[in-house]
Protein backbone atom coordinates (compact mmCIF):
# COMPACT_ATOMS: atom_id res chain seq x y z
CA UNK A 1 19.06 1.84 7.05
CA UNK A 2 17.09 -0.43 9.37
CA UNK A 3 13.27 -1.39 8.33
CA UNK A 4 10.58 0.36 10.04
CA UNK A 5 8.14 -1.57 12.75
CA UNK A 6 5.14 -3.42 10.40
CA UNK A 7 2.31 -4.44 11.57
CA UNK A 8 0.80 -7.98 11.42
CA UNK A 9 -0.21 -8.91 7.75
CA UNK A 10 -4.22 -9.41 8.95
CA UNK A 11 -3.81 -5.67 10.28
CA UNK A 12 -1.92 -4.21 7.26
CA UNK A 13 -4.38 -6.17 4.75
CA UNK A 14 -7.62 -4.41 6.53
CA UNK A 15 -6.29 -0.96 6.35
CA UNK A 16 -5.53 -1.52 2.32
CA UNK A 17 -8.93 -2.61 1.98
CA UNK A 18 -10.31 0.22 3.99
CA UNK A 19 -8.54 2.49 2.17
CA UNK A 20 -9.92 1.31 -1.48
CA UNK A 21 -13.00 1.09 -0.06
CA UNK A 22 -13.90 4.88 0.84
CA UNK A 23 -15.97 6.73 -1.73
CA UNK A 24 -13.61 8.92 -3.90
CA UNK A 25 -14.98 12.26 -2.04
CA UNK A 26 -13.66 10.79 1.40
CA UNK A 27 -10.60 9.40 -0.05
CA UNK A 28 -9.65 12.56 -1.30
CA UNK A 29 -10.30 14.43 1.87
CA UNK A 30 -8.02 12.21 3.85
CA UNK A 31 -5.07 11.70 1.23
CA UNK A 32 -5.37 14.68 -0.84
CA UNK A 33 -6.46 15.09 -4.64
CA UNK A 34 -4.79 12.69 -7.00
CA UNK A 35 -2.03 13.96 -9.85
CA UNK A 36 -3.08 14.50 -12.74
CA UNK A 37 -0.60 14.04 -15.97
CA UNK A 38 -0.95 14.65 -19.28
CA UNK A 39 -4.74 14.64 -19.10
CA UNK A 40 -5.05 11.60 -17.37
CA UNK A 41 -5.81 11.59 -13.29
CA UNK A 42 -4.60 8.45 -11.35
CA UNK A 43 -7.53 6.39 -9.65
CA UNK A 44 -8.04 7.57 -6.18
CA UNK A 45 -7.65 3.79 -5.12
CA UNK A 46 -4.10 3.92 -6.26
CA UNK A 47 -3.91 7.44 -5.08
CA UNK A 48 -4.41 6.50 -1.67
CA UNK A 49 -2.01 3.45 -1.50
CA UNK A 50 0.55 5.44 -3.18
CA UNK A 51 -0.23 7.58 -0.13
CA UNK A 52 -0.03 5.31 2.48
CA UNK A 53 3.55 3.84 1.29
CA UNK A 54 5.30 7.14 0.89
CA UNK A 55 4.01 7.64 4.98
CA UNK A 56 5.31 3.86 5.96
CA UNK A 57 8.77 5.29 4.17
CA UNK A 58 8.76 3.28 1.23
CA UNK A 59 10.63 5.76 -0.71
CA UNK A 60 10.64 3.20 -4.60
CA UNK A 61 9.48 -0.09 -4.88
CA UNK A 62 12.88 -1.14 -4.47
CA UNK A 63 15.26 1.13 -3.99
CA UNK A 64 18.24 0.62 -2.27
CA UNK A 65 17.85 -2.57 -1.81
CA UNK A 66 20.00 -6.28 -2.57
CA UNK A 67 18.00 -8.78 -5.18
CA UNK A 68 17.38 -10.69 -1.93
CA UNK A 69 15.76 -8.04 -0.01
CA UNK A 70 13.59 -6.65 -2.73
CA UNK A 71 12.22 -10.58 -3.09
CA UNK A 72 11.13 -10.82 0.56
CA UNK A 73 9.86 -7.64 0.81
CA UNK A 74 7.71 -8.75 -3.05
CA UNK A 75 6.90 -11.72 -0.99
CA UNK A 76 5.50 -9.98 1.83
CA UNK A 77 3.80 -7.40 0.05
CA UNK A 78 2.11 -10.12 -1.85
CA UNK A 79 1.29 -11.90 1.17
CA UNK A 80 -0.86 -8.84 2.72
CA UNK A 81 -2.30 -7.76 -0.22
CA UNK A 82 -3.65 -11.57 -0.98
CA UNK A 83 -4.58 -11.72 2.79
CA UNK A 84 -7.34 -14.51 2.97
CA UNK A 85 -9.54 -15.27 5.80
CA UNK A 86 -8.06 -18.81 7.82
CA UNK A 87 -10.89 -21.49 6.60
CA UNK A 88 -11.65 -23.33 10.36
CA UNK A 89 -12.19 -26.70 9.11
C-alpha cells in the first residue's frame, strides 16, 4: 500500500500544536469525548492526536511495515513533532 500525500513538516508541526493547544471543552467538540478504561480517561491532548492519526490512516504505529520503513517514518515523526523555528543568524 502506497503512503498517503504529507504535508511539509512546518505545516504538520503547527496543526499538532494547535491541536494540544485547544481548551479540553473545544477539543472534545471537534474530536469527540476521550475513552475511558478501567476508571482512567485518556488526556484529551492525546485524545486528539490519537484522532488525527487514525484520519491521516495510520492504522498502528507500525504496522505492516519493514524495520527500515518503521525507522524513517520514527525519524520523521520525530522530526515534526521536535519542529524548531530556523534561528536567522
Amino acid at each position: 500500500m502506497s503512503e498517503l500525500p504529507r504535508l511539509p513538516v512546518p505545516l504538520e508541526h503547527h496543526v499538532l500544536k494547535w491541536a494540544c493547544g485547544l481548551s479540553p471543552r473545544t477539543s472534545r467538540a471537534l474530536f469527540g469525548k476521550p475513552p475511558t478504561v478501567d476508571g482512567q480517561t485518556l488526556s484529551t491532548e492525546t485524545h486528539a492526536l490519537l484522532t488525527l492519526a487514525r484520519l491521516s490512516g495510520s492504522n498502528g504505529f507500525f504496522a505492516g511495515k519493514s524495520v527500515e520503513e518503521a525507522r524513517a517514518q520514527s525519524r520523521y515523526e520525530a522530526r515534526v513533532s521536535s519542529r524548531r523555528p530556523l534561528l536567522r543568524m
